[in-house]
PDB file of N, CA and C in Angstrom:
ATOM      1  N   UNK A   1      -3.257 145.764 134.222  1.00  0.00           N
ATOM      2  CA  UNK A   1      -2.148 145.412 135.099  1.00  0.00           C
ATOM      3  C   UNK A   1      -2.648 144.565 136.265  1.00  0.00           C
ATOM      4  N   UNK A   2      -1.897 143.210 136.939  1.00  0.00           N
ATOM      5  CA  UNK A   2      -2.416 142.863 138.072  1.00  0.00           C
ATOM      6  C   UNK A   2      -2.253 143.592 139.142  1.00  0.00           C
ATOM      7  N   UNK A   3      -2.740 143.085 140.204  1.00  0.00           N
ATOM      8  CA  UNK A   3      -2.936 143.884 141.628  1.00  0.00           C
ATOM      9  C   UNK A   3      -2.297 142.846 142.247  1.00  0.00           C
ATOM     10  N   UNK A   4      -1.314 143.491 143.202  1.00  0.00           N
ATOM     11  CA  UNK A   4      -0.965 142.779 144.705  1.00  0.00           C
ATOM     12  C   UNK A   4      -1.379 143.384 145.567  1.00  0.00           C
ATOM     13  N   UNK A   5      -1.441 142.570 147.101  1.00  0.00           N
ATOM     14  CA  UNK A   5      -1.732 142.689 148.300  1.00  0.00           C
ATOM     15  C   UNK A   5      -0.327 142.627 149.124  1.00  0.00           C
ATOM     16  N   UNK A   6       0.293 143.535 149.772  1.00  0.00           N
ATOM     17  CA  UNK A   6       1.228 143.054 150.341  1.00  0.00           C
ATOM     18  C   UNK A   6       0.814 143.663 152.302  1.00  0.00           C
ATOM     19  N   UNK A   7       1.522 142.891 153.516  1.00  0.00           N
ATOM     20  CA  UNK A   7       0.874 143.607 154.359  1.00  0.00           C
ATOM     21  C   UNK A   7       2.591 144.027 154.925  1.00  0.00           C
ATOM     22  N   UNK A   8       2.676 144.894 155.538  1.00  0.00           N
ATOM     23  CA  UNK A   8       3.578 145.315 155.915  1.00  0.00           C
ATOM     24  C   UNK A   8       3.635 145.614 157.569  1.00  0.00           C
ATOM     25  N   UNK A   9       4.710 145.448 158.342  1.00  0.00           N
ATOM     26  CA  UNK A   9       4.731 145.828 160.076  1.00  0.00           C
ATOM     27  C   UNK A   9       5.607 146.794 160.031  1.00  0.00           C
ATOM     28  N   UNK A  10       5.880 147.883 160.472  1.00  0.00           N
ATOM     29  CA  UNK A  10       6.984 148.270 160.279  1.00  0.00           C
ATOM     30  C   UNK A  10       7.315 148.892 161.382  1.00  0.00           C
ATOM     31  N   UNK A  11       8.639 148.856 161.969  1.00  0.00           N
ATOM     32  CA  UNK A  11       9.333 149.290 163.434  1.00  0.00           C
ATOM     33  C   UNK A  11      10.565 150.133 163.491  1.00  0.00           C
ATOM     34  N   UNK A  12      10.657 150.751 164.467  1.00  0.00           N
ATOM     35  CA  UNK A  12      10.880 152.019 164.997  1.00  0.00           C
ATOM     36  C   UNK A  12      10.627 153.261 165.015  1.00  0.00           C
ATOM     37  N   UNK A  13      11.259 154.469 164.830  1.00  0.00           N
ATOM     38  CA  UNK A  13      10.491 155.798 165.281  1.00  0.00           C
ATOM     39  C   UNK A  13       9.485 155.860 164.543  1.00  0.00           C
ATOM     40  N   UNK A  14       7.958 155.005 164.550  1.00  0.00           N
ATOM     41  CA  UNK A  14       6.778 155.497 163.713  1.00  0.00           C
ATOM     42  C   UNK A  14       5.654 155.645 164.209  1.00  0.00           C
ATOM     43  N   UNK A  15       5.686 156.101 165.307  1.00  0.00           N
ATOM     44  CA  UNK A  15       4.206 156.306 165.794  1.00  0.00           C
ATOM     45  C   UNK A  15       4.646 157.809 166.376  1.00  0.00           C
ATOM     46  N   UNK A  16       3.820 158.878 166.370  1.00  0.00           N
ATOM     47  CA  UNK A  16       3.351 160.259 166.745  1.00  0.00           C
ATOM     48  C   UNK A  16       4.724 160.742 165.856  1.00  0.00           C
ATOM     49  N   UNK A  17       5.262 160.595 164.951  1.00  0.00           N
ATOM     50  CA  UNK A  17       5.600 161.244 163.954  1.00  0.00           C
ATOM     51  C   UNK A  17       4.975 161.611 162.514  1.00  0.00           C
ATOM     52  N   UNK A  18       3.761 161.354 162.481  1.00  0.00           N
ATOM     53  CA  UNK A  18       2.841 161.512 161.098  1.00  0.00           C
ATOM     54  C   UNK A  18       3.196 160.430 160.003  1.00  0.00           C
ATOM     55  N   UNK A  19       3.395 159.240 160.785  1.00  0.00           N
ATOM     56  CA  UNK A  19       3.645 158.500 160.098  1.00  0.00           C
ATOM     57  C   UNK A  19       2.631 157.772 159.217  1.00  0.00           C
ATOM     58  N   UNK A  20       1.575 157.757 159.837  1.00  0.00           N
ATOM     59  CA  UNK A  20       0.395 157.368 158.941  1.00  0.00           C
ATOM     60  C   UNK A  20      -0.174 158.439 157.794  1.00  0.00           C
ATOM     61  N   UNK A  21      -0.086 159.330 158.757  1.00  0.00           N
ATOM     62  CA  UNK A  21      -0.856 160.635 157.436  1.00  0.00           C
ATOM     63  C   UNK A  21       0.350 160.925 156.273  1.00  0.00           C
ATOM     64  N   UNK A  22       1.356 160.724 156.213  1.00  0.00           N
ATOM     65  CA  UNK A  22       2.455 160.397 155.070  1.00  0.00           C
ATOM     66  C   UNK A  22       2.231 159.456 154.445  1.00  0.00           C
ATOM     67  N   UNK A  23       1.489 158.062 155.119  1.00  0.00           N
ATOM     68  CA  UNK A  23       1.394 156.488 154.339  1.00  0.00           C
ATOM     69  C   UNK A  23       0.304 157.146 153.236  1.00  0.00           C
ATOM     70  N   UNK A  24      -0.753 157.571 154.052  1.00  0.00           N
ATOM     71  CA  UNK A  24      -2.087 157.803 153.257  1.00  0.00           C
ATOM     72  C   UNK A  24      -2.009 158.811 152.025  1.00  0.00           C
ATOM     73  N   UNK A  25      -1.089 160.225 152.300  1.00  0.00           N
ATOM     74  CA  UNK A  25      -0.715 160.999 150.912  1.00  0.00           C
ATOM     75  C   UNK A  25       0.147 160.378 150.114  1.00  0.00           C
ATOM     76  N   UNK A  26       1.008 159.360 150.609  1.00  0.00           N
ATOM     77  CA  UNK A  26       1.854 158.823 149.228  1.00  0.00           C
ATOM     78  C   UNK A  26       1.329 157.846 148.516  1.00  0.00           C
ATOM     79  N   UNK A  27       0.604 156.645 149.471  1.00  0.00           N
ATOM     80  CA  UNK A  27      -0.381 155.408 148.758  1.00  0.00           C
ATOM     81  C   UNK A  27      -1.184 156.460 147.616  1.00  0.00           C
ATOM     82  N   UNK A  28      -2.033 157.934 148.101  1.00  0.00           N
ATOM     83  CA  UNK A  28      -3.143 158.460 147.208  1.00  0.00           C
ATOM     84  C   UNK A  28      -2.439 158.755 146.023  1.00  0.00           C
ATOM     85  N   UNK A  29      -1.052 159.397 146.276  1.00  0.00           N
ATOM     86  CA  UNK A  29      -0.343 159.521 145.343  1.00  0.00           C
ATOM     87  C   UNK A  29       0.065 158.551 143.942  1.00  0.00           C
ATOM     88  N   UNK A  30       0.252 157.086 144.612  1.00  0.00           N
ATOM     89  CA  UNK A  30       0.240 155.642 143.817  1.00  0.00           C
ATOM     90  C   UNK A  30      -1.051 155.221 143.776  1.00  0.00           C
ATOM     91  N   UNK A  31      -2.053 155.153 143.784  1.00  0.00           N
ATOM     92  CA  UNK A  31      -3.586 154.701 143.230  1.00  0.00           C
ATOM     93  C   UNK A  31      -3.170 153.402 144.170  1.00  0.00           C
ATOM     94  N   UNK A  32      -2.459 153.492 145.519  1.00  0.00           N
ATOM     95  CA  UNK A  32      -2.379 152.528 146.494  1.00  0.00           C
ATOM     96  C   UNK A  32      -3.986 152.324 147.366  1.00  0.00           C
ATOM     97  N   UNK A  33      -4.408 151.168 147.373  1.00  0.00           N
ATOM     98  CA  UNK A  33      -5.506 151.116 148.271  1.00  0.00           C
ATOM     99  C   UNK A  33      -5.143 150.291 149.298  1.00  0.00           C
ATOM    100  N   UNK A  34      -6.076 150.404 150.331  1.00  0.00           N
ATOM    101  CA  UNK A  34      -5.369 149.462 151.850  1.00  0.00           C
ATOM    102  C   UNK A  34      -6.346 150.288 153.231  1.00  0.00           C
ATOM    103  N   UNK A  35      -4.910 150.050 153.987  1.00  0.00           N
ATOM    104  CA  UNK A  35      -5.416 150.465 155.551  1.00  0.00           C
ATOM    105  C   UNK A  35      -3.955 150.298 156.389  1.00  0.00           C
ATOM    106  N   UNK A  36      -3.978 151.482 157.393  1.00  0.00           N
ATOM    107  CA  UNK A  36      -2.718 151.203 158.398  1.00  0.00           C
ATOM    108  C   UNK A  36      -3.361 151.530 159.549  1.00  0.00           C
ATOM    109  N   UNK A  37      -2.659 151.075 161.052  1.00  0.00           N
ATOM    110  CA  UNK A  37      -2.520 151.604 161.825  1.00  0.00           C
ATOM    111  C   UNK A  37      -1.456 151.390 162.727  1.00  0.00           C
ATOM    112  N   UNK A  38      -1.866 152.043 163.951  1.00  0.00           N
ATOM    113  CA  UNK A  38      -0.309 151.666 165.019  1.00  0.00           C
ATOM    114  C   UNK A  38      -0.943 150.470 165.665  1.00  0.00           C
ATOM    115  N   UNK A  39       0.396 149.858 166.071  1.00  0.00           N
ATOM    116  CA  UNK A  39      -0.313 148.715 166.896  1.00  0.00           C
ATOM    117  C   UNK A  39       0.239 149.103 168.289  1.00  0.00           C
ATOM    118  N   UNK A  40      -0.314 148.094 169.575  1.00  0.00           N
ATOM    119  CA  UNK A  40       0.212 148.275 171.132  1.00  0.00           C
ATOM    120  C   UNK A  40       1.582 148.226 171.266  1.00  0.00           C
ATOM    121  N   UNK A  41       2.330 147.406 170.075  1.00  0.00           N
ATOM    122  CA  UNK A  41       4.139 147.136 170.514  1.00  0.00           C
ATOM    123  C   UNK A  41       4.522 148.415 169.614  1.00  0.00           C
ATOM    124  N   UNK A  42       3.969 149.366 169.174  1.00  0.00           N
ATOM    125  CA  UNK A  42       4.586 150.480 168.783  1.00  0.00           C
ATOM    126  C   UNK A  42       5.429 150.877 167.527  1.00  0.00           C
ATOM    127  N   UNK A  43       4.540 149.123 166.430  1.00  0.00           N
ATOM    128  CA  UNK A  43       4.789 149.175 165.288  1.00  0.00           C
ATOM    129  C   UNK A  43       3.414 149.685 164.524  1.00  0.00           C
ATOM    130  N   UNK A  44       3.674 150.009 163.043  1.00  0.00           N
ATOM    131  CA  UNK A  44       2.623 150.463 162.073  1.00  0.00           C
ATOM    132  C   UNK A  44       2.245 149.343 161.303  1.00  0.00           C
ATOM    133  N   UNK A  45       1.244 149.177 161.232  1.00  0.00           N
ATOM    134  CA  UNK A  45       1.180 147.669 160.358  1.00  0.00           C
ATOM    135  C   UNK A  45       0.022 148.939 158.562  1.00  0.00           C
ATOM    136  N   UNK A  46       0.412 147.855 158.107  1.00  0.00           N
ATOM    137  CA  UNK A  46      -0.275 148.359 156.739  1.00  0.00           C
ATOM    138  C   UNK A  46      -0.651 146.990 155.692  1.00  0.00           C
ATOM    139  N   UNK A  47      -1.766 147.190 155.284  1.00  0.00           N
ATOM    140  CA  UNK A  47      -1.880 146.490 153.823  1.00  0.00           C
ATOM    141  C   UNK A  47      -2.063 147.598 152.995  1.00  0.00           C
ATOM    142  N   UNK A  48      -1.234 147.154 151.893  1.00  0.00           N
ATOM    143  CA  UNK A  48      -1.716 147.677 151.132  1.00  0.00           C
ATOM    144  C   UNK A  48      -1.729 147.227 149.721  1.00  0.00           C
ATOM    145  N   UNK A  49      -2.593 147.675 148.420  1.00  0.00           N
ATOM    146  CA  UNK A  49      -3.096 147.279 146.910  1.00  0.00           C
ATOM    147  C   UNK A  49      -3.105 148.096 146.092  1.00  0.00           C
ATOM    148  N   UNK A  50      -2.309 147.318 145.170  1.00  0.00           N
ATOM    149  CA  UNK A  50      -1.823 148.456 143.788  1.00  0.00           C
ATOM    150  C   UNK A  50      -1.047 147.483 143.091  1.00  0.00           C
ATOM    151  N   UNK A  51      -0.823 147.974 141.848  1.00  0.00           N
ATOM    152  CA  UNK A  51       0.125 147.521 141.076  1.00  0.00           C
ATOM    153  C   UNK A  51       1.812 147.139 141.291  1.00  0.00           C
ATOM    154  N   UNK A  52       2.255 145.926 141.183  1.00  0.00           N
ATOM    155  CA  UNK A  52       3.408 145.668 141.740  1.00  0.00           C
ATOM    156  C   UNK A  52       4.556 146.777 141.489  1.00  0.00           C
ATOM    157  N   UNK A  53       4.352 147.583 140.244  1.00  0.00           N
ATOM    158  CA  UNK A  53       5.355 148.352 140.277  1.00  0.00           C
ATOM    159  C   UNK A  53       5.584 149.654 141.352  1.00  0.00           C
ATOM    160  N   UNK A  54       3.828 149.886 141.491  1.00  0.00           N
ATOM    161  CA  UNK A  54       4.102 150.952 142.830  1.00  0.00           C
ATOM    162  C   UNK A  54       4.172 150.400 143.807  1.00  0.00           C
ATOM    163  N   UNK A  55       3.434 149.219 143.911  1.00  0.00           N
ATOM    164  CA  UNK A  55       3.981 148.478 145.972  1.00  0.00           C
ATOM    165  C   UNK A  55       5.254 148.807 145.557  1.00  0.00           C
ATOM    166  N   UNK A  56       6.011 148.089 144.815  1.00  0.00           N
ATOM    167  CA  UNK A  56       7.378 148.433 145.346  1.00  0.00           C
ATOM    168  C   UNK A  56       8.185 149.750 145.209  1.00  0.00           C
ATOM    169  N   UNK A  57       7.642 150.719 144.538  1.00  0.00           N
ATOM    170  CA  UNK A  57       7.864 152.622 144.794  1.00  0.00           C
ATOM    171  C   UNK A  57       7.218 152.730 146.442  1.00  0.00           C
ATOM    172  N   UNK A  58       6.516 152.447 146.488  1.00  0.00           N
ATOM    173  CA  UNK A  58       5.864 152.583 148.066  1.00  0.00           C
ATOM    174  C   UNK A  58       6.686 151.893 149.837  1.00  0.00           C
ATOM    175  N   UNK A  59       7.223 150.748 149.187  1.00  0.00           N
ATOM    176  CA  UNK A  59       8.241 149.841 150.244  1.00  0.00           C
ATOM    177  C   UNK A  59       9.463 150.705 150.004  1.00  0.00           C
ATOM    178  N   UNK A  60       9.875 150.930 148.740  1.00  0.00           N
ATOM    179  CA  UNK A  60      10.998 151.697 149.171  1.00  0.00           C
ATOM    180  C   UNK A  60      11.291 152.776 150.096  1.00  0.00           C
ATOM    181  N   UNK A  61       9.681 154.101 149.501  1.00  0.00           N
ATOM    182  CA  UNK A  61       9.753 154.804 150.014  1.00  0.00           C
ATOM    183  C   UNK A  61       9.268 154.622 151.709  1.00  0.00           C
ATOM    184  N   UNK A  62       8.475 154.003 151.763  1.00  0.00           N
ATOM    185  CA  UNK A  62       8.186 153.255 153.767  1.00  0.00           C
ATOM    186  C   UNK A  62       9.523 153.424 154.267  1.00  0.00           C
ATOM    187  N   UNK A  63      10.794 152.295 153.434  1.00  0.00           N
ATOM    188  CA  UNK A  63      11.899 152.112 154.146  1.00  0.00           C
ATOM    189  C   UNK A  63      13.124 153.472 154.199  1.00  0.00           C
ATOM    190  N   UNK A  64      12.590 154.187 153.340  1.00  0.00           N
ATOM    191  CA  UNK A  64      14.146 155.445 153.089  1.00  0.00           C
ATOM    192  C   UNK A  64      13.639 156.737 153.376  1.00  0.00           C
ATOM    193  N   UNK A  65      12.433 156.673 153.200  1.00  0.00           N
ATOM    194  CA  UNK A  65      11.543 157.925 153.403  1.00  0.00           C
ATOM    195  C   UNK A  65      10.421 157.994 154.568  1.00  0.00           C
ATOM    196  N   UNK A  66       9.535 157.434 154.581  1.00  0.00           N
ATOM    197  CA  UNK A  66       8.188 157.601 155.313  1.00  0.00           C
ATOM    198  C   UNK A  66       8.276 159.322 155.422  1.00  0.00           C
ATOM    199  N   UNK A  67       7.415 159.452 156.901  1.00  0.00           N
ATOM    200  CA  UNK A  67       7.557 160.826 157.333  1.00  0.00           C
ATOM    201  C   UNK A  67       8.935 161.686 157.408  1.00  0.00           C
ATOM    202  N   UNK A  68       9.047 162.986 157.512  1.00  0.00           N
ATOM    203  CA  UNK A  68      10.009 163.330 158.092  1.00  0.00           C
ATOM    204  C   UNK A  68      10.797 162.855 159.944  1.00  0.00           C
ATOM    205  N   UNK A  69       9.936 162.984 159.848  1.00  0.00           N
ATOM    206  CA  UNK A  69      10.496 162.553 161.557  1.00  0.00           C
ATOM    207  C   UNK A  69      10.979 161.180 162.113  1.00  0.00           C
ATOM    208  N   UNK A  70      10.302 160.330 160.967  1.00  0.00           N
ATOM    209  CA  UNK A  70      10.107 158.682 161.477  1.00  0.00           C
ATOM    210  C   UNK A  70      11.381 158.311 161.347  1.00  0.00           C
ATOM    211  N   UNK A  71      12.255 157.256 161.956  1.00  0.00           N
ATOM    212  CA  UNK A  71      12.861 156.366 161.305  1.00  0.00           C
ATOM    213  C   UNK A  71      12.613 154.911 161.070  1.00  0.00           C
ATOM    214  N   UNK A  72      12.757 154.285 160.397  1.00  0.00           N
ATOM    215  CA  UNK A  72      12.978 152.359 160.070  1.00  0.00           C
ATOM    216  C   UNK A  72      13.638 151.899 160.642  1.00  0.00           C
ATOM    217  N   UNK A  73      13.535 151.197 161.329  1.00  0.00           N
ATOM    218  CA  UNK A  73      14.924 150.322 161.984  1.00  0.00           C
ATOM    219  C   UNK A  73      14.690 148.796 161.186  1.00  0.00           C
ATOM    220  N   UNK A  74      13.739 148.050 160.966  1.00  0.00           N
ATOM    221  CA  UNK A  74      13.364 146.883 160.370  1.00  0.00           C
ATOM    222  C   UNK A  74      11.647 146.976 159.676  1.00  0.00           C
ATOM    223  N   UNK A  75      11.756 146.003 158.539  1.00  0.00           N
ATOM    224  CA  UNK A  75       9.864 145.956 158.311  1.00  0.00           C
ATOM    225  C   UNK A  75       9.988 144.261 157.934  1.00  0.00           C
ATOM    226  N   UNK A  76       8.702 143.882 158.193  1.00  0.00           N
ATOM    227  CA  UNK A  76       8.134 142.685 157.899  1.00  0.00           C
ATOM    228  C   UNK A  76       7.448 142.839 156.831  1.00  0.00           C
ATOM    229  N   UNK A  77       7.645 142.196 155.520  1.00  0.00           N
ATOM    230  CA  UNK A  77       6.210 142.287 154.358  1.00  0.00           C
ATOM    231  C   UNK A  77       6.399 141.164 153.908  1.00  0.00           C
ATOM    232  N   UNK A  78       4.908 140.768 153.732  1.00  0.00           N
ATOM    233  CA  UNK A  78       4.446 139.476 153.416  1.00  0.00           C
ATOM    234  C   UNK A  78       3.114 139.762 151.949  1.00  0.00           C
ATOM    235  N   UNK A  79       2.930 139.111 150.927  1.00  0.00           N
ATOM    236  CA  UNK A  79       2.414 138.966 149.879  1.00  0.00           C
ATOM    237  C   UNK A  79       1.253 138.226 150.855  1.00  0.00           C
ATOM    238  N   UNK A  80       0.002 138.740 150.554  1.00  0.00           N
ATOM    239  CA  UNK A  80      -1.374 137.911 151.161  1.00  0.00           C
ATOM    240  C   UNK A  80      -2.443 138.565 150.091  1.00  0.00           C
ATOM    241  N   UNK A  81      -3.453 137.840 150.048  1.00  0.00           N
ATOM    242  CA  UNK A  81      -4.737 137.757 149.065  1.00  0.00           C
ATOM    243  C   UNK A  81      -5.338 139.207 148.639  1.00  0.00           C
ATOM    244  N   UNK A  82      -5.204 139.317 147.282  1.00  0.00           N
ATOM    245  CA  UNK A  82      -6.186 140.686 147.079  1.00  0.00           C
ATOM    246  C   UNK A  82      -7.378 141.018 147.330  1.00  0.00           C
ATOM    247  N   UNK A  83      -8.144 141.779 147.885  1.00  0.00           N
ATOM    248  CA  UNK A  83      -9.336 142.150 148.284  1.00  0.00           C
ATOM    249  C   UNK A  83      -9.720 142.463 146.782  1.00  0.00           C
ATOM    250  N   UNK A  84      -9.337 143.727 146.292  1.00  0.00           N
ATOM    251  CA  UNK A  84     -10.478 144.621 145.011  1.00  0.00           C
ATOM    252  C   UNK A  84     -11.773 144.994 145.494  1.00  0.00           C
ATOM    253  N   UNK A  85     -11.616 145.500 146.415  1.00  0.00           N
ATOM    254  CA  UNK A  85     -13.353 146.337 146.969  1.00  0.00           C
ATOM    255  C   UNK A  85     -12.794 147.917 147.950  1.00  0.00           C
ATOM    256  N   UNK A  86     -11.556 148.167 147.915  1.00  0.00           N
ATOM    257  CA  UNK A  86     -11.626 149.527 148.234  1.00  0.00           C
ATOM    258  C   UNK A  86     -11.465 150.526 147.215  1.00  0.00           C
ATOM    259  N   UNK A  87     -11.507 151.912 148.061  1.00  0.00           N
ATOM    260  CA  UNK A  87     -11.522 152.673 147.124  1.00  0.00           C
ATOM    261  C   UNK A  87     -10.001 153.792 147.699  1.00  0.00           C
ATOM    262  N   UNK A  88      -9.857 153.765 148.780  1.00  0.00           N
ATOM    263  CA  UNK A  88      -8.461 154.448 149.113  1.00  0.00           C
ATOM    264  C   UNK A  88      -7.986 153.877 149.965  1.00  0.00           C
ATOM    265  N   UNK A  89      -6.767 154.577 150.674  1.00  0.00           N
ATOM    266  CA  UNK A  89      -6.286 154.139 152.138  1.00  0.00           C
ATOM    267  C   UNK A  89      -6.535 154.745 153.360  1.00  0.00           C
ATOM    268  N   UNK A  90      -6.958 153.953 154.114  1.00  0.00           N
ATOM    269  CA  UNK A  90      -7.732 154.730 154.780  1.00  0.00           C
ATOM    270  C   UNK A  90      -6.966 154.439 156.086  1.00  0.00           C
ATOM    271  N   UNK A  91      -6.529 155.573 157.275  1.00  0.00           N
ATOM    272  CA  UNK A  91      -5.869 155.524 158.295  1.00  0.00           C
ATOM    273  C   UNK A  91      -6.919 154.726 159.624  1.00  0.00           C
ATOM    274  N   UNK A  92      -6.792 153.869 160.320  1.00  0.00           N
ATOM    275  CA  UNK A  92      -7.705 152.943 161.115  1.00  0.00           C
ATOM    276  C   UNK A  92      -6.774 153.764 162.894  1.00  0.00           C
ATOM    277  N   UNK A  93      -8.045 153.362 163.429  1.00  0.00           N
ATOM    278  CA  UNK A  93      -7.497 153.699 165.136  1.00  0.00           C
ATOM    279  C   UNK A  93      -6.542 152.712 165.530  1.00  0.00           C
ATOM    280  N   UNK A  94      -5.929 153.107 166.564  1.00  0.00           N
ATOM    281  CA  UNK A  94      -4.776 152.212 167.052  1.00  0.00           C
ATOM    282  C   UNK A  94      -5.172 151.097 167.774  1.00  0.00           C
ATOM    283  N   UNK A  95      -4.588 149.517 167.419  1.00  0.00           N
ATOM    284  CA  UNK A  95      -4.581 148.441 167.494  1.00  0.00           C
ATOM    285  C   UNK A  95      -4.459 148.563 169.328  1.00  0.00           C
ATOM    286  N   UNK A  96      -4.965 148.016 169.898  1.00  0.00           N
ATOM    287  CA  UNK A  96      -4.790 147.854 171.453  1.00  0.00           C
ATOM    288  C   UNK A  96      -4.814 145.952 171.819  1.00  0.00           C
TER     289      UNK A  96
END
């Protein structure tokens, strides 16, 4: 199967709702590889790599699901270059 790269921003209620540690059990869940974190304007940014059929099980669930607590108000995703050198997703410190 090919691999995409897609990177994602995503905004509103998502920071100190477990919004990352939800990204990281559902990507492990999809054989999703990548990286997220929060950024200073108080969005989550993410890449992430997998098979197009789960990026898009994964965007859905970002947009209808994420954490319990979080909500979506808007996301940015953009298609950018595959890496193929990780091995999971791994949660990164916050963007300053």
């Amino acid at each position: 199967m090919t691999k995409k790269r897609l990177y994602f921003e995503v905004f509103g209620k998502v920071q100190g709702v477990y919004f990352r540690n939800h990204i990281v059990e559902k990507a492990k869940s999809l054989s999703i590889v990548g990286w997220c974190r929060n950024t200073a304007n108080g969005s989550v940014e993410i890449e992430a790599e997998g098979t197009e059929q789960n990026l898009d099980i994964f965007k859905k669930w970002l947009q209808y699901e994420g954490s319990p607590l979080s909500r979506v108000d808007n996301m940015i995703v953009k298609e950018i270059s595959v890496i193929n050198n990780e091995e999971c997703m791994v949660r990164l410190k916050t963007l300053k």
